[in-house]
Protein backbone atom coordinates (compact mmCIF):
# COMPACT_ATOMS: atom_id res chain seq x y z
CA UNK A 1 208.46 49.11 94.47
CA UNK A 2 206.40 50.76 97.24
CA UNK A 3 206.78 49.94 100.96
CA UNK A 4 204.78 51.00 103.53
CA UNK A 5 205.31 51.72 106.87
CA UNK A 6 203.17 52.50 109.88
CA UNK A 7 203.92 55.38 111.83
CA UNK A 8 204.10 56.76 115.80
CA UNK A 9 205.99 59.37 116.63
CA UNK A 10 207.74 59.18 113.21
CA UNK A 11 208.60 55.73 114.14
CA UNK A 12 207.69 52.45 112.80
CA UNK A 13 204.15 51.65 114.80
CA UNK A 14 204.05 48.37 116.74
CA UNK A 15 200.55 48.75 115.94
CA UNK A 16 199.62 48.10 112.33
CA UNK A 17 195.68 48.87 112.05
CA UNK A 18 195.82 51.55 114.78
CA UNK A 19 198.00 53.96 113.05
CA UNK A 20 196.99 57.21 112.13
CA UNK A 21 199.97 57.99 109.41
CA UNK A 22 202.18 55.60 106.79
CA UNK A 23 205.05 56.25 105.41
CA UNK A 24 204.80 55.35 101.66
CA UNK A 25 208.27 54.79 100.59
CA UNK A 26 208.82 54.56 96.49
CA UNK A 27 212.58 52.08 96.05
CA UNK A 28 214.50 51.00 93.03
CA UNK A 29 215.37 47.91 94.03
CA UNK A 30 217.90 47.41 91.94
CA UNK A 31 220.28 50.01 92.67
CA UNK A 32 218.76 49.51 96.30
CA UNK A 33 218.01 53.36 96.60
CA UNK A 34 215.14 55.41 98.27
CA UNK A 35 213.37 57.81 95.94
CA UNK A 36 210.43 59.25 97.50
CA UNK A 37 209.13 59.46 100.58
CA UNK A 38 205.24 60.50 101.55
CA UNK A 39 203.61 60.30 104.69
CA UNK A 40 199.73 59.52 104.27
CA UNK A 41 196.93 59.53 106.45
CA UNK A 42 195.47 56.45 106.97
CA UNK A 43 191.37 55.57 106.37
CA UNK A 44 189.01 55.87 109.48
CA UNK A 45 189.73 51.81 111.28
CA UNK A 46 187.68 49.29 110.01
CA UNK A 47 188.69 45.53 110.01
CA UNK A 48 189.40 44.32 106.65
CA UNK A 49 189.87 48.01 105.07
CA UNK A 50 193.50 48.67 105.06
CA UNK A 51 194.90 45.93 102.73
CA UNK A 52 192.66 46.96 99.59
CA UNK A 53 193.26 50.75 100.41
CA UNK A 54 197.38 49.73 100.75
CA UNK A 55 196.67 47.76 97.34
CA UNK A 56 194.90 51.03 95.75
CA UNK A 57 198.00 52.86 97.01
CA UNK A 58 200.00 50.80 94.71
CA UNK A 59 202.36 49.40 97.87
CA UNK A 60 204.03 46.22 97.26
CA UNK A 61 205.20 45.50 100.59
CA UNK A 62 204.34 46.01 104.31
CA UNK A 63 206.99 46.64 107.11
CA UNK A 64 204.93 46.00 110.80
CA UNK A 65 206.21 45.44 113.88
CA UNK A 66 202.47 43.57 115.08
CA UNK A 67 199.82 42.48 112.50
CA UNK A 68 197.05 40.12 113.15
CA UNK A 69 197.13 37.23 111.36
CA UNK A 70 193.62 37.69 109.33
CA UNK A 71 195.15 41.08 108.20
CA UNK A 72 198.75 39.52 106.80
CA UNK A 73 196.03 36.65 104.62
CA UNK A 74 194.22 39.56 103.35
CA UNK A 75 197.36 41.11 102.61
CA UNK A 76 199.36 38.57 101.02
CA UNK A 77 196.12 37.52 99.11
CA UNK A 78 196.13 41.24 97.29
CA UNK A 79 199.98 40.21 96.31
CA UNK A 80 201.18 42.64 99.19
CA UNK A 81 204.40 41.05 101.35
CA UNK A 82 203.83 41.63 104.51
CA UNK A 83 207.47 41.53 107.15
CA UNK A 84 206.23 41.51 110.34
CA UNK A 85 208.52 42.04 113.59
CA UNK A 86 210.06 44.41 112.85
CA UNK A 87 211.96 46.74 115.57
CA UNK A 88 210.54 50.51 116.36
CA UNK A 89 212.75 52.50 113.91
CA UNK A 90 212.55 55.11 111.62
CA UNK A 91 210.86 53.98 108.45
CA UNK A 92 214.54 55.59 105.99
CA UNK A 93 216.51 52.58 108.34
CA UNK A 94 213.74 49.88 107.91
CA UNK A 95 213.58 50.17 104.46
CA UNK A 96 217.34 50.16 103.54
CA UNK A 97 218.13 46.72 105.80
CA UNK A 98 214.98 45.19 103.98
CA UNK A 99 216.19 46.41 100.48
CA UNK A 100 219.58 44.60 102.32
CA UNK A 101 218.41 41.83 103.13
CA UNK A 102 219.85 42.82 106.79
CA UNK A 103 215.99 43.77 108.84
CA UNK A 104 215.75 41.44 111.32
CA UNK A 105 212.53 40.04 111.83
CA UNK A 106 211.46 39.32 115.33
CA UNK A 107 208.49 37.84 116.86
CA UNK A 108 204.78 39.44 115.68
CA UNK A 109 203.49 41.60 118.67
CA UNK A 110 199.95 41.43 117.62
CA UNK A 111 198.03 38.56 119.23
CA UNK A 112 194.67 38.80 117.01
């Protein structure tokens, strides 16, 4: 499984299609353990763009504090899961209370 994770200040961004860098974050969920971690640049902004090039990436799940809701349709029409709400932490804490089922998910910041 691949999660991804958009970055500011090696943060979790509160704004998804504005960020310059993801975090790219290869799981087993099974044993629930982190294996890889690689921060990628992200495409020049264009609306639409990002959930194919996530897709190409091979990610499986998005971890956003805002996201528009045209981008989470696009997303979760590529087969990508898209948690939204998420607080501004570093992406290693995100991802293990997802894989725990512990990430609280708060309200989506992004109003478009």
């Amino acid at each position: 499984m691949k999660i991804a994770i958009p970055l500011a200040n090696g943060r979790l961004s509160m704004h998804f299609g504005h960020s310059e860098y993801f975090a790219l974050i290869e799981v087993d969920p099974g044993s629930k353990k982190i294996l890889k971690r690689t921060d990628i640049q992200a495409p020049p902004h264009q609306p639409g763009l990002l959930p194919r090039w996530m897709a190409d990436q091979g990610v499986n799940v998005v971890i956003a504090g805002g996201m528009g809701q045209r981008a989470i349709s696009l997303f979760e029409q590529l087969g990508i899961r898209v948690f939204f709400g998420a607080p501004a932490d570093y992406p290693e804490n995100l991802v293990r209370d997802y894989l725990e089922g512990t990430l609280i998910q708060g309200p989506n910041v992004c109003d478009h």
